[in-house]
Protein backbone atom coordinates (compact mmCIF):
# COMPACT_ATOMS: atom_id res chain seq x y z
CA UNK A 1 162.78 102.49 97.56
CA UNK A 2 166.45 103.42 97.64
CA UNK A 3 168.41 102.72 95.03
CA UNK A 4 169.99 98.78 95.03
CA UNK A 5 172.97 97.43 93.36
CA UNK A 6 173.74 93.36 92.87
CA UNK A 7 177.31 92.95 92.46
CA UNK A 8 178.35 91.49 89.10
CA UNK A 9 179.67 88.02 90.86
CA UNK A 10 175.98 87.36 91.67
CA UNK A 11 174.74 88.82 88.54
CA UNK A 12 177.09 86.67 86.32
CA UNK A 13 176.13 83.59 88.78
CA UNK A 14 172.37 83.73 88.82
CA UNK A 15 172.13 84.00 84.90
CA UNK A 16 174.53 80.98 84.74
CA UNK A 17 172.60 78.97 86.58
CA UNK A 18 169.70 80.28 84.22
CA UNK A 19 170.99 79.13 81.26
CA UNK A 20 170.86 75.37 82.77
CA UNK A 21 167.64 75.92 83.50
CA UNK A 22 167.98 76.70 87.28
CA UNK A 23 167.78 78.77 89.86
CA UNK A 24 169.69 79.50 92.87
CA UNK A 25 167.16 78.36 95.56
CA UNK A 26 166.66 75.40 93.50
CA UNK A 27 163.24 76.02 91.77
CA UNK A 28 162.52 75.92 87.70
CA UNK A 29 161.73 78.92 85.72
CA UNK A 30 157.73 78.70 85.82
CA UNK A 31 157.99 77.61 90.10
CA UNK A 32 156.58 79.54 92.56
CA UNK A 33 157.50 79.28 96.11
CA UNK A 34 155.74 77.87 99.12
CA UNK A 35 152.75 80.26 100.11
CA UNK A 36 151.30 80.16 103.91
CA UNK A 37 148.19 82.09 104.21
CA UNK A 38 146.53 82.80 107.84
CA UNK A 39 144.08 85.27 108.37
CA UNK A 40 141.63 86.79 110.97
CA UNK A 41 145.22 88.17 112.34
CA UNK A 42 144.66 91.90 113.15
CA UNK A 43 141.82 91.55 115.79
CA UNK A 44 140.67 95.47 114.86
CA UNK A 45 139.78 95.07 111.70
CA UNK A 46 137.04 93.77 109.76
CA UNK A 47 138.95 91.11 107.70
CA UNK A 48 142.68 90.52 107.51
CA UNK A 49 145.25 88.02 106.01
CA UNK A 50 148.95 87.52 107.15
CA UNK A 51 150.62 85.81 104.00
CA UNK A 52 154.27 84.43 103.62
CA UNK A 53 155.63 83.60 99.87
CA UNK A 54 158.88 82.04 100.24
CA UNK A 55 160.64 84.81 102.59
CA UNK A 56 158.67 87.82 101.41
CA UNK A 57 156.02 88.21 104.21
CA UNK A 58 152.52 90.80 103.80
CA UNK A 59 149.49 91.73 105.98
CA UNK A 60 146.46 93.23 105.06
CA UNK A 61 143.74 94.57 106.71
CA UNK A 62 140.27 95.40 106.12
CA UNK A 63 137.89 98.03 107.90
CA UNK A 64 134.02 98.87 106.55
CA UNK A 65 132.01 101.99 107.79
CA UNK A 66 129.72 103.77 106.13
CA UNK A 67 129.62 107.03 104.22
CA UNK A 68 128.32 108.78 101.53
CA UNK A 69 128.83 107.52 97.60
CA UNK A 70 130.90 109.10 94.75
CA UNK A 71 128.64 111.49 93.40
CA UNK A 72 129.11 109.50 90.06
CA UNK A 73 128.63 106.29 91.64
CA UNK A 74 125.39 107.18 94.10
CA UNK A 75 124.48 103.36 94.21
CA UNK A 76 127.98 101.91 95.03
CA UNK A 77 129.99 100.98 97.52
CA UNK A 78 133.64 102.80 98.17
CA UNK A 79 137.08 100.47 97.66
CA UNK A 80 140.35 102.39 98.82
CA UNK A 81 143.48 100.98 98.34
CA UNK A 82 146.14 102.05 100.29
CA UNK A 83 149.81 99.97 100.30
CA UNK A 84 153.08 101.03 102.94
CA UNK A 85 156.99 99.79 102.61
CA UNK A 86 158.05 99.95 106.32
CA UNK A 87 161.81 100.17 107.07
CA UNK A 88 161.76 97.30 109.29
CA UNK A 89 160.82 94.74 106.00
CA UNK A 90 164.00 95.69 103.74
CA UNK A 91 167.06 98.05 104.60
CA UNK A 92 165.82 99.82 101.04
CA UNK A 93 162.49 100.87 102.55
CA UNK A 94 162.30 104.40 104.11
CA UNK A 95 160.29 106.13 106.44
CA UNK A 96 157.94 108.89 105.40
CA UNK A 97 155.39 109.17 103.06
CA UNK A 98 154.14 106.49 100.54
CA UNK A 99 156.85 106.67 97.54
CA UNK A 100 156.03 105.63 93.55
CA UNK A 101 157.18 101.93 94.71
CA UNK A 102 154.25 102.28 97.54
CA UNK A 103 151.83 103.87 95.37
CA UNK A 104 152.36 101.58 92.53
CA UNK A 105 152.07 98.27 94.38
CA UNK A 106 148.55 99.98 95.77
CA UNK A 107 147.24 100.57 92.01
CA UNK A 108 148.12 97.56 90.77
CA UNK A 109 146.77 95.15 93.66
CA UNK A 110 143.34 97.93 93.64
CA UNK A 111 143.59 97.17 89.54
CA UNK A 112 143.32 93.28 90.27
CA UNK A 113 140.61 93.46 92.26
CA UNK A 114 138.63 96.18 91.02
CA UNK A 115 138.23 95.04 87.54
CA UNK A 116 137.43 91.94 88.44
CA UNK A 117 134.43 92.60 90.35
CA UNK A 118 135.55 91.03 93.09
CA UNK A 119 133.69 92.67 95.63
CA UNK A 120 129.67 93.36 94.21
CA UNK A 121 129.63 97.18 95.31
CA UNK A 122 126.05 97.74 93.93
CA UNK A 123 125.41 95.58 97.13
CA UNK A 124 127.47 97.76 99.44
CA UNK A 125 124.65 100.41 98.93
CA UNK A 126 123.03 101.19 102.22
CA UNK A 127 120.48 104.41 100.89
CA UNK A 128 120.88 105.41 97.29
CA UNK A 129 122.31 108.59 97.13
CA UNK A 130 123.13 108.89 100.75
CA UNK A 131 124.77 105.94 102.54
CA UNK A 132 127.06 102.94 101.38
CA UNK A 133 129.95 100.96 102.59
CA UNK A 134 133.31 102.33 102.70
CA UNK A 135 135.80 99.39 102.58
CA UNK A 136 139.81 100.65 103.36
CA UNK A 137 142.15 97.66 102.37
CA UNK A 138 145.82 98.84 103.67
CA UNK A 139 148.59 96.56 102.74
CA UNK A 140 151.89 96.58 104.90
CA UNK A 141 155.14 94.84 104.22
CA UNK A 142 156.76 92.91 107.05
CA UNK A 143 159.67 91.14 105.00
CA UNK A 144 160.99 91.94 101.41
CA UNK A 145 162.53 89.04 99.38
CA UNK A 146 161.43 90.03 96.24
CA UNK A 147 157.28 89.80 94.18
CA UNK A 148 155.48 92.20 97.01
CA UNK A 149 153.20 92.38 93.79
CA UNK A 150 152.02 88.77 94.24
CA UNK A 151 151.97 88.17 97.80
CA UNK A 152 149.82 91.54 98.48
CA UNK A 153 147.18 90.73 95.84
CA UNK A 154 147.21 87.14 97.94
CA UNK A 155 147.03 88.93 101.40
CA UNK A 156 144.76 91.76 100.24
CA UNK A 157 141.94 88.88 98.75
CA UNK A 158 142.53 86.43 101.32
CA UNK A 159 141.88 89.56 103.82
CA UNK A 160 138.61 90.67 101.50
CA UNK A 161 137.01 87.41 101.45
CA UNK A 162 137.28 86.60 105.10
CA UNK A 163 135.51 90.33 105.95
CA UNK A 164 132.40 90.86 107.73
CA UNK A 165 130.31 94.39 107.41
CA UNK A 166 129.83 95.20 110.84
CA UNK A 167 125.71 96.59 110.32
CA UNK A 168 125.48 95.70 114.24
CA UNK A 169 127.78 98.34 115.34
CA UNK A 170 126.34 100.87 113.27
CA UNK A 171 122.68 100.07 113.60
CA UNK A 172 122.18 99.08 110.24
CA UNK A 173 120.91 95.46 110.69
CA UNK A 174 122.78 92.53 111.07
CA UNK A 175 126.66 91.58 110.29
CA UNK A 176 127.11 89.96 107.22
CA UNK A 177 129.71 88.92 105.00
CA UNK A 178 131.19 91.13 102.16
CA UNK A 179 129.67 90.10 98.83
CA UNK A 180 132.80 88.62 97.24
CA UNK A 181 131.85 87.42 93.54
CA UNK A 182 135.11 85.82 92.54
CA UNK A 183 138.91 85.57 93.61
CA UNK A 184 141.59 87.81 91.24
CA UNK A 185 145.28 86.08 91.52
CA UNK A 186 147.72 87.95 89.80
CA UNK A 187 151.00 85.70 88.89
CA UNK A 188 154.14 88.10 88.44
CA UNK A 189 157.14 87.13 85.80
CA UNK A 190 160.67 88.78 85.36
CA UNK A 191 162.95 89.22 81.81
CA UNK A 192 166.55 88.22 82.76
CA UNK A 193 168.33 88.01 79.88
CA UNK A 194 166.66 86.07 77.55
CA UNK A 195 165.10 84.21 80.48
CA UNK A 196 161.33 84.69 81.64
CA UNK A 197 161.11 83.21 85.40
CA UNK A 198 157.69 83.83 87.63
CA UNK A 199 157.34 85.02 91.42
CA UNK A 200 161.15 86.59 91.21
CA UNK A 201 163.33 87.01 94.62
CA UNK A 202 165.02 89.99 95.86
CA UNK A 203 168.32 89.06 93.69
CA UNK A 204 166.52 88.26 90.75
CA UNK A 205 164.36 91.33 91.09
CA UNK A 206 166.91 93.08 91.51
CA UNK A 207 168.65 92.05 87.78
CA UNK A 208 165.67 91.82 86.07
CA UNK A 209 165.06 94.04 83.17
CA UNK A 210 161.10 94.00 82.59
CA UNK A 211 157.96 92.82 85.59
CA UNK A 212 154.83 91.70 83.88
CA UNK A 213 152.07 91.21 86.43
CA UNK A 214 148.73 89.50 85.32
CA UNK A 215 145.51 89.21 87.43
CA UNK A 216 143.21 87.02 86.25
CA UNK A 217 139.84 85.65 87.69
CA UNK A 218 138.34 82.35 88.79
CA UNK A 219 137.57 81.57 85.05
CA UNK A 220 140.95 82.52 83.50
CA UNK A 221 139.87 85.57 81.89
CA UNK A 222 142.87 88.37 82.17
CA UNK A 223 141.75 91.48 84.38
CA UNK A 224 144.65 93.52 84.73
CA UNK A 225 147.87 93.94 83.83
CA UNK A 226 151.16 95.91 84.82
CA UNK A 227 154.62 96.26 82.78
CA UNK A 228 157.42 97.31 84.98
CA UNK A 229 160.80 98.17 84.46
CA UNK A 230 162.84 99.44 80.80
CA UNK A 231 163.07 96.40 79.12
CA UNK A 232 160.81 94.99 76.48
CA UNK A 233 158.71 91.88 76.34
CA UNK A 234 158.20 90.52 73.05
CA UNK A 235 154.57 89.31 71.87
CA UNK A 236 155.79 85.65 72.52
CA UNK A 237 157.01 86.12 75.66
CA UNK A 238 153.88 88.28 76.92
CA UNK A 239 152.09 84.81 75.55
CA UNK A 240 153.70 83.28 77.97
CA UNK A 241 153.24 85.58 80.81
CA UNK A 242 149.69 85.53 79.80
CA UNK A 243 149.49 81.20 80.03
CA UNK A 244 151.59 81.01 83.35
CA UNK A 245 149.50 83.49 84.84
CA UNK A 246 146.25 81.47 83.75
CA UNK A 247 147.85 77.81 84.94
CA UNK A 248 149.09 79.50 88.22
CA UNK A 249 146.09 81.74 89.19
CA UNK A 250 144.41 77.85 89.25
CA UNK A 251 147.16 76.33 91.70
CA UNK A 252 147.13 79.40 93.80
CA UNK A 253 143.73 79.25 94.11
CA UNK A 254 143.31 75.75 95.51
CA UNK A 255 145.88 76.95 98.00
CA UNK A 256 143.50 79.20 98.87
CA UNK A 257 140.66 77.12 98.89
């Protein structure tokens, strides 16, 4: 991602209205925005989710063939994670190969879900040794206003829980769902100032100083987690990363349903 710079008019206005306890499109610190979540949108693949928080807009798809294991792993199933910035979703986003911003937003959605044991992939094993499921999640971003973090983990579950193994096409018995065990949410907060506000957007990304990003699953336990930017977090204000993430991952997922 190119380099962006927020004048010091908006900088100066957005941590004004900060210190009242506001922000400029009118939500409170801990507020996320509106989430829309559609799926079975990419016809092709085996599972896929179109999601929209606030402006920031992500789709994911999902496509399952089989293939042989990790030697390590000769009774599981294969997760690759694979995450693209097109031009067309921000004016900072540039053709070519996946940068660090790419690659990062990939690990830390494949983090979420991983560690959560989200998908079972003991029961993606076709043959021991020889033959399991291969399941490619790419992530694409159509429109950038800020917390691709969030809305990708939300497009990239939404996508794996909707997917069907297609057994039929490959002669391996018949279709079936893929063996989702629980649903990671990751909630995303930003340091401005002295100010901790969740699911940032582009302007406020843009100022903050330190990202925390917490995935946690269905129970509240915390699965993953991702410090970005220079600044520090102090120990209370992690604590209260760490709660937010726990009381939102519970909204987000009756959204979800």
């Amino acid at each position: 991602m190119s380099e962006q710079v927020i004048s010091e008019i908006k900088r100066d206005h957005i941590m004004n209205l900060l210190k009242n306890g506001k922000r400029e499109d009118g939500r409170k610190a801990d507020d996320i925005r509106d989430i829309t979540i559609s799926t079975g949108c990419i016809e092709s693949a085996d599972g896929s989710a179109r999601v929209k928080l606030g402006k920031t807009e992500v789709i994911a798809g999902v496509k399952i063939i089989p293939g042989a294991p990790f030697g390590d792993t000769p009774d599981s199933g294969v997760l690759t994670m694979g995450a693209e910035l097109i031009p067309m979703a921000h004016p900072s986003f540039e053709s070519g190969p996946p940068g660090e911003d790419a690659i990062e937003l990939a690990r830390v959605v494949d983090r979420g879900i991983r560690e959560s044991g989200m998908i079972d992939v003991k029961a993606l094993c076709i043959t021991a040794g020889e033959e399991v499921w291969m399941c490619f999640i790419d992530i694409y971003a159509l429109d950038y206003d800020g917390n691709l973090f969030d809305a990708a983990n939300l497009a990239a579950v939404s996508a794996l829980r909707t997917a069907i193994i297609p057994a039929e096409q490959y002669g391996k018995g018949e279709n079936k769902p893929l063996p989702v065990t629980c649903t990671p949410i990751s909630v995303t907060s930003v340091k401005i100032g002295n100010h901790l506000i969740l699911d940032p957007n582009f302007d406020e990304e843009m100022i903050s100083s330190a990202r925390v990003t917490v995935t946690t699953d269905d129970d509240g336990n915390f699965r993953a987690m991702q410090k970005g930017g220079r600044g520090s977090i102090t120990r209370s204000e992690l604590s209260l990363c760490l709660d937010r993430a726990v009381e939102k991952g519970k909204a987000i997922r009756k959204i979800i349903g």
